[in-house]
Each structure stands twice: as C-alpha cells, then as structure tokens.
C-alpha atoms as a PDB file:
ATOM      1  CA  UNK A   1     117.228 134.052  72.252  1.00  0.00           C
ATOM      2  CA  UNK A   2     117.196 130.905  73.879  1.00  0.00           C
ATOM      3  CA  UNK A   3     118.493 132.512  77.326  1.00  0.00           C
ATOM      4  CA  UNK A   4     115.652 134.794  77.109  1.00  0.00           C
ATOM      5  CA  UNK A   5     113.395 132.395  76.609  1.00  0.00           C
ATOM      6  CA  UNK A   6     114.238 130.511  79.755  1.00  0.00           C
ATOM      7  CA  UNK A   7     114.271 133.987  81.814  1.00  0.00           C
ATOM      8  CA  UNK A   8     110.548 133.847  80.570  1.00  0.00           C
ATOM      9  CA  UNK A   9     109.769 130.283  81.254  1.00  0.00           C
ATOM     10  CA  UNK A  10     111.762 131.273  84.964  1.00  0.00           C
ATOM     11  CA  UNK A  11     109.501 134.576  85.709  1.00  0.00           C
ATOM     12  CA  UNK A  12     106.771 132.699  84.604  1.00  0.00           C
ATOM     13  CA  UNK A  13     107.627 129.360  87.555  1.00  0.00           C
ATOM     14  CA  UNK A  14     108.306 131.797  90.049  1.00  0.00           C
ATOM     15  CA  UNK A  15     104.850 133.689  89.943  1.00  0.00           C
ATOM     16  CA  UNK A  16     103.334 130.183  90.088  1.00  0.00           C
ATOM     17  CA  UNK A  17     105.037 128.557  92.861  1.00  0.00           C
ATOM     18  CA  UNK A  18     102.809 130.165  95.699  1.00  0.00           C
ATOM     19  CA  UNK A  19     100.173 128.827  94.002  1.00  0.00           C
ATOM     20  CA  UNK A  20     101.518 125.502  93.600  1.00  0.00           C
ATOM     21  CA  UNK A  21     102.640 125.415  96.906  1.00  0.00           C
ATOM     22  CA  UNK A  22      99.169 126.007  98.839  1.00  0.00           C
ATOM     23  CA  UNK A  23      97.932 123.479  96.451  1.00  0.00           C
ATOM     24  CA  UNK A  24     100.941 121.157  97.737  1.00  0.00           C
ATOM     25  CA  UNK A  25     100.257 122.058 101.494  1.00  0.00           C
ATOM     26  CA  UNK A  26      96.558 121.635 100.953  1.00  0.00           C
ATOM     27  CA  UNK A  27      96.273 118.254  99.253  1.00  0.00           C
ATOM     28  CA  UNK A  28      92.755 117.645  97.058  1.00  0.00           C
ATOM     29  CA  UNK A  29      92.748 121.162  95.901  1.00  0.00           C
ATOM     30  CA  UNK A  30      94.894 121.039  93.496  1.00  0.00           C
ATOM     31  CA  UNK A  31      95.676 123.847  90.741  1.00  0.00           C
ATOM     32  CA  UNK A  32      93.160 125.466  89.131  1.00  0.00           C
ATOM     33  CA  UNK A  33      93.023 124.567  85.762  1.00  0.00           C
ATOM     34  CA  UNK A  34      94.709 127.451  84.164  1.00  0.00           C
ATOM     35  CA  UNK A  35      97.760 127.376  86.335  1.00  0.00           C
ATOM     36  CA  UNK A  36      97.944 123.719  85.802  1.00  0.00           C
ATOM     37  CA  UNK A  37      98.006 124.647  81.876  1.00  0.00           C
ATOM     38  CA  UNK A  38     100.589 127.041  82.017  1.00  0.00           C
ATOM     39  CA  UNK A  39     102.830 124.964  84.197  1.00  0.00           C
ATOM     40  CA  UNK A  40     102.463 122.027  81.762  1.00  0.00           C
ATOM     41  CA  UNK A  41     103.374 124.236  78.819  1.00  0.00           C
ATOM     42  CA  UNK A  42     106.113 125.742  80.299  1.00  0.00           C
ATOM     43  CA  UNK A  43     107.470 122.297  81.790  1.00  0.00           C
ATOM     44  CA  UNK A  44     107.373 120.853  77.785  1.00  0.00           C
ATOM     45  CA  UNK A  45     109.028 124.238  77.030  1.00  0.00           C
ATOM     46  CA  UNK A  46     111.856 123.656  79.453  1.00  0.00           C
ATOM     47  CA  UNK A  47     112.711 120.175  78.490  1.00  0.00           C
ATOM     48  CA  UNK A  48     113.049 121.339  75.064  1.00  0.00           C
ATOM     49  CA  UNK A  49     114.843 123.949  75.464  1.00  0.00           C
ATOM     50  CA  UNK A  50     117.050 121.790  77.877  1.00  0.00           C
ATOM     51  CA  UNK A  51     118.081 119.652  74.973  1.00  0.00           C
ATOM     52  CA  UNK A  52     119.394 122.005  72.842  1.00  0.00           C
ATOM     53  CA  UNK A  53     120.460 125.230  75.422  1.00  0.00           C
ATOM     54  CA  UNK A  54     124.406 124.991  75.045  1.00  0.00           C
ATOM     55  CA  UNK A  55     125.636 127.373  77.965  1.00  0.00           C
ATOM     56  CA  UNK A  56     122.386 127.766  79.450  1.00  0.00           C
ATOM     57  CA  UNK A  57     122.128 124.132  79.903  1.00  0.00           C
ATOM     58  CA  UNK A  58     121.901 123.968  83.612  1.00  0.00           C
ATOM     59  CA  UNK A  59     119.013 126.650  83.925  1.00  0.00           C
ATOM     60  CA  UNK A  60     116.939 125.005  81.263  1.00  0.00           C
ATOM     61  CA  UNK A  61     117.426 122.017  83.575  1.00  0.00           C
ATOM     62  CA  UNK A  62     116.439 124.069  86.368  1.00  0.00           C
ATOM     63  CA  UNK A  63     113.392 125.487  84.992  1.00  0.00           C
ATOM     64  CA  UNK A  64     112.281 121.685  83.752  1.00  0.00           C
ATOM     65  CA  UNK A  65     112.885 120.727  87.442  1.00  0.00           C
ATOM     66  CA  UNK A  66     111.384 123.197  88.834  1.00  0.00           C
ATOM     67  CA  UNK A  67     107.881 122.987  86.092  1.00  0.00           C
ATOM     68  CA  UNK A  68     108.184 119.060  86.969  1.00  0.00           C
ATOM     69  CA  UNK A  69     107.810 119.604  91.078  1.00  0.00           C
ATOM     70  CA  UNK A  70     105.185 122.127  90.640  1.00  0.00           C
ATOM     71  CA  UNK A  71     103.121 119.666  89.106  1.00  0.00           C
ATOM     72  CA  UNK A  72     103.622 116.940  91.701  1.00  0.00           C
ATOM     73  CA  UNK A  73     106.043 115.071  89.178  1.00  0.00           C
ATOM     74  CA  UNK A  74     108.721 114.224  92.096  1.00  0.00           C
ATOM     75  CA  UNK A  75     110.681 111.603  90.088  1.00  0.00           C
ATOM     76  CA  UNK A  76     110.890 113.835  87.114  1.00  0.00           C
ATOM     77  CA  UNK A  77     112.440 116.927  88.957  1.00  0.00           C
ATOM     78  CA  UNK A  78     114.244 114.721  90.803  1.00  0.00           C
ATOM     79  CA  UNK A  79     116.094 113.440  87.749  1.00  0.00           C
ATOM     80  CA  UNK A  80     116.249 117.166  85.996  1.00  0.00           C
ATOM     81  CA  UNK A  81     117.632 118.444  89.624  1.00  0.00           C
ATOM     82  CA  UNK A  82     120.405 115.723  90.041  1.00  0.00           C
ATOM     83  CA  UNK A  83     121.496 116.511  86.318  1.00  0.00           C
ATOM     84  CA  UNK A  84     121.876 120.207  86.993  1.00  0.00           C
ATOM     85  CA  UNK A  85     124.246 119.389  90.079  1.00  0.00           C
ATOM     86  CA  UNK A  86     126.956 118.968  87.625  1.00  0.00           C
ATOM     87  CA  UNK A  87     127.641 122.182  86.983  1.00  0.00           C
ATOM     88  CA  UNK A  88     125.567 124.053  89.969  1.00  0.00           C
ATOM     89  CA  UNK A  89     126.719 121.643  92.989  1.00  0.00           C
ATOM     90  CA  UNK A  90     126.556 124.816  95.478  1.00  0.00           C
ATOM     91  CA  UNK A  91     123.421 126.552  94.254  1.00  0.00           C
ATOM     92  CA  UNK A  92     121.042 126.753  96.945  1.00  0.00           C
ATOM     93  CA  UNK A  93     117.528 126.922  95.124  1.00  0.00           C
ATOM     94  CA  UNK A  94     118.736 123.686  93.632  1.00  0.00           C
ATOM     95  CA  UNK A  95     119.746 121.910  96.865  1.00  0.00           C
ATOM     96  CA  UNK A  96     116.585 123.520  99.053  1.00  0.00           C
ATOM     97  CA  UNK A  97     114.246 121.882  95.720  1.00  0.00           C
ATOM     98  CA  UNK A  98     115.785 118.540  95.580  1.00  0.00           C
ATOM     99  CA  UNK A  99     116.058 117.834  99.447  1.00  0.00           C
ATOM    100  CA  UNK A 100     111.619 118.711  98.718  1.00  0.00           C
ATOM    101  CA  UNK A 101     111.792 116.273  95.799  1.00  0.00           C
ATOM    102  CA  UNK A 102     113.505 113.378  97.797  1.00  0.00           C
ATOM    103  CA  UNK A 103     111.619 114.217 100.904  1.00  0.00           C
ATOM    104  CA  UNK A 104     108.374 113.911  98.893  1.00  0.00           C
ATOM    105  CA  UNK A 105     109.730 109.963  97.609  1.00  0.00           C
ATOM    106  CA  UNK A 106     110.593 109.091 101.255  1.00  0.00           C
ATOM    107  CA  UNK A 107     114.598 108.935  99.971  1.00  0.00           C
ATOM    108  CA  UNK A 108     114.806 110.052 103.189  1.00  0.00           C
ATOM    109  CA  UNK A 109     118.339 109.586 104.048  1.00  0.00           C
ATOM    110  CA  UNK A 110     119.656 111.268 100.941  1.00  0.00           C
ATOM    111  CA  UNK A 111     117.278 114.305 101.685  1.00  0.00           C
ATOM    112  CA  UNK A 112     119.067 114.660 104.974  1.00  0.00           C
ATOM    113  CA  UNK A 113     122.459 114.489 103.055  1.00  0.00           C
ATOM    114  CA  UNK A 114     121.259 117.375 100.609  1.00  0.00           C
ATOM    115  CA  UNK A 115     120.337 119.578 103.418  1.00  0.00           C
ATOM    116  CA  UNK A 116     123.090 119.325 105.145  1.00  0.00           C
ATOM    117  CA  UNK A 117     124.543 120.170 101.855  1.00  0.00           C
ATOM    118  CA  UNK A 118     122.849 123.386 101.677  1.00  0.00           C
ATOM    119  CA  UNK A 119     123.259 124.278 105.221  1.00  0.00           C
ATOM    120  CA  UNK A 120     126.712 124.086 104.511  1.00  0.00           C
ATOM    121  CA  UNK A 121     126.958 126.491 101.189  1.00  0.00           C
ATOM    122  CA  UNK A 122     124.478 128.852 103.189  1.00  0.00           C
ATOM    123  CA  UNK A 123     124.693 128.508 106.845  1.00  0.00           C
ATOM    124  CA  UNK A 124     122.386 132.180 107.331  1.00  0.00           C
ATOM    125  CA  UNK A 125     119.499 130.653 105.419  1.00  0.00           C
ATOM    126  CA  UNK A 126     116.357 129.552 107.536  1.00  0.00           C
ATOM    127  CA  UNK A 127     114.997 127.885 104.530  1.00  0.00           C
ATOM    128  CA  UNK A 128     117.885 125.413 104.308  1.00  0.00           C
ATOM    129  CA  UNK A 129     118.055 124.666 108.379  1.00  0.00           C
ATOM    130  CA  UNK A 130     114.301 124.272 108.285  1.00  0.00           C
ATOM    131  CA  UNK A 131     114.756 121.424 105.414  1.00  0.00           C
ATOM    132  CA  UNK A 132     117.727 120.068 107.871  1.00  0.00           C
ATOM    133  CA  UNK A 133     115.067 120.047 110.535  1.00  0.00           C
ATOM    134  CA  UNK A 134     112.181 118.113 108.189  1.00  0.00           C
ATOM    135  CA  UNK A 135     114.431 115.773 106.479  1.00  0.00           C
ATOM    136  CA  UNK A 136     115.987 114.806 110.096  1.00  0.00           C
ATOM    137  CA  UNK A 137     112.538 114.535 111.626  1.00  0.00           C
ATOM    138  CA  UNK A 138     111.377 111.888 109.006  1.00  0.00           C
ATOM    139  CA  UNK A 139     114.173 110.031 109.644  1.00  0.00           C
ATOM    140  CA  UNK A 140     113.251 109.629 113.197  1.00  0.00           C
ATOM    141  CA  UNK A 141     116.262 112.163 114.501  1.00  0.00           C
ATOM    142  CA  UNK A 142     114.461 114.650 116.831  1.00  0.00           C
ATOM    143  CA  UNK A 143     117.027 115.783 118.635  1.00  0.00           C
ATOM    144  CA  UNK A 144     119.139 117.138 115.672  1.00  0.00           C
ATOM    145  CA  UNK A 145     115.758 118.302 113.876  1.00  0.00           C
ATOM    146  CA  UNK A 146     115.295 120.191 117.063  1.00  0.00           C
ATOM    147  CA  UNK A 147     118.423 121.784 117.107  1.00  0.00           C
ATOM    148  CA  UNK A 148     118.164 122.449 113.122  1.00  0.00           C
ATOM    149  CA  UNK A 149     114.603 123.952 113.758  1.00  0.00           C
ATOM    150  CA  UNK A 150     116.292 126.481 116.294  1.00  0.00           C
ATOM    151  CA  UNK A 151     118.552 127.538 114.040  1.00  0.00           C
ATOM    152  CA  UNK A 152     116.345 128.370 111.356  1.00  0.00           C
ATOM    153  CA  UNK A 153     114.372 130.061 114.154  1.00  0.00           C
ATOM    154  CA  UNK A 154     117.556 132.059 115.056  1.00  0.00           C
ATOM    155  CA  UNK A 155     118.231 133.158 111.975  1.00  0.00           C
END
C-alpha cells in the first residue's frame, strides 16, 4: 500500500516539475496556486510516509526531496537528498537534483563534486555534463565548464 502510495505521490512530482521549473527559470512568477497546493500536500505526504516506509525508505525520501525543491525549499531537499545517498549513492536523478539543490545554496564546491559524481555513474547523459559545466562555471573554472558544456553538446 504504502509503495503505491509513493508511485502516486512520484507520478504526481513528475507532472509538476515542468511547471515548477519555468516558475524556477522565471523568478516572480511563481506557481499558480493550485500547483503550489498540490506540491505542498504531496511534500507533507512524502515526509510521512518517509518515516514509516520500511523498504521503500529511500523513494519516500526521494519523493520528499524532490516535493521540497519544487517548492524552492533548497535546504530541505538538500537534507532529504543527502539521506537517500545511503542506499542510492549511484542513482542519477538523485545526484543531477542535489548538485541543483547545492548549486541553488552557493555550496558550490560540493555541487562540482556531485556532478562529477554523476558524470561518472552516467558518462552518456547531457543532463549530468551540463550540471558539470554550471557547477564548474560558478566556481570560476571556465575552461573545464567549457569542455563539460561540449560534452553535453556531443552527446
């Protein structure tokens, strides 16, 4: 039941996170007020369900990461994210979301260290080269976000 549960609360993140994310990239628009709802319901679902999930411990934490960023709440995902590396330390959605999350703090050095992270689990994914190439170019590193950017660009 509860596994089912979270494959709802899941379904449910995913279809938001466009949403979320033009909200993100577009700063002062925010959510509208429905999606805003939803998120926050299924974020207080997640954490719930991530105290008392047994096997499914490290998706609940997931989910309540993922609900958490959506919502601009950095610091919280951050901390559901970094719990959910314990069992999940090569799971690329996890490692492309906290590298955002840290990025978004200006933990800038430990963003870089996550992405290489994740370049190194999945060396074909643009996604995780391209969050090589940010987290390098906020640390000041051009020349290796340049040659991170034309990877992603390869691929």
């Amino acid at each position: 039941m509860r596994g089912a549960r979270l494959g709802h609360i899941n379904d449910r993140l995913l279809v938001l996170v466009p949403d979320a994310e033009k909200a993100r990239e577009n700063a002062g628009t925010g959510l509208t007020d429905r999606a805003a709802n939803e998120l926050e319901a299924l974020r207080k679902e997640a954490e719930s369900l991530e105290k008392v999930c047994g096997a499914s411990h490290g998706h609940a934490l997931y989910c309540a990461g993922l609900a958490n960023r959506l919502l601009g709440r950095y610091e919280e995902a951050t901390i559901y994210y970094r719990a959910c590396l314990i069992t999940a330390s090569e799971n690329l959605s996890l490692l492309l979301e906290l590298t955002l999350c840290l990025g978004e703090q200006g933990y800038t050095d430990e963003a870089k260290e996550v992405a290489l992270k994740s370049v190194k689990v999945a060396p074909d994914s643009a996604e995780a080269w391209g969050n090589l190439a940010g987290s390098s170019l906020q640390l000041g590193l051009r020349d290796d976000a340049r040659a991170a950017l034309d990877r992603a660009l390869d691929i």
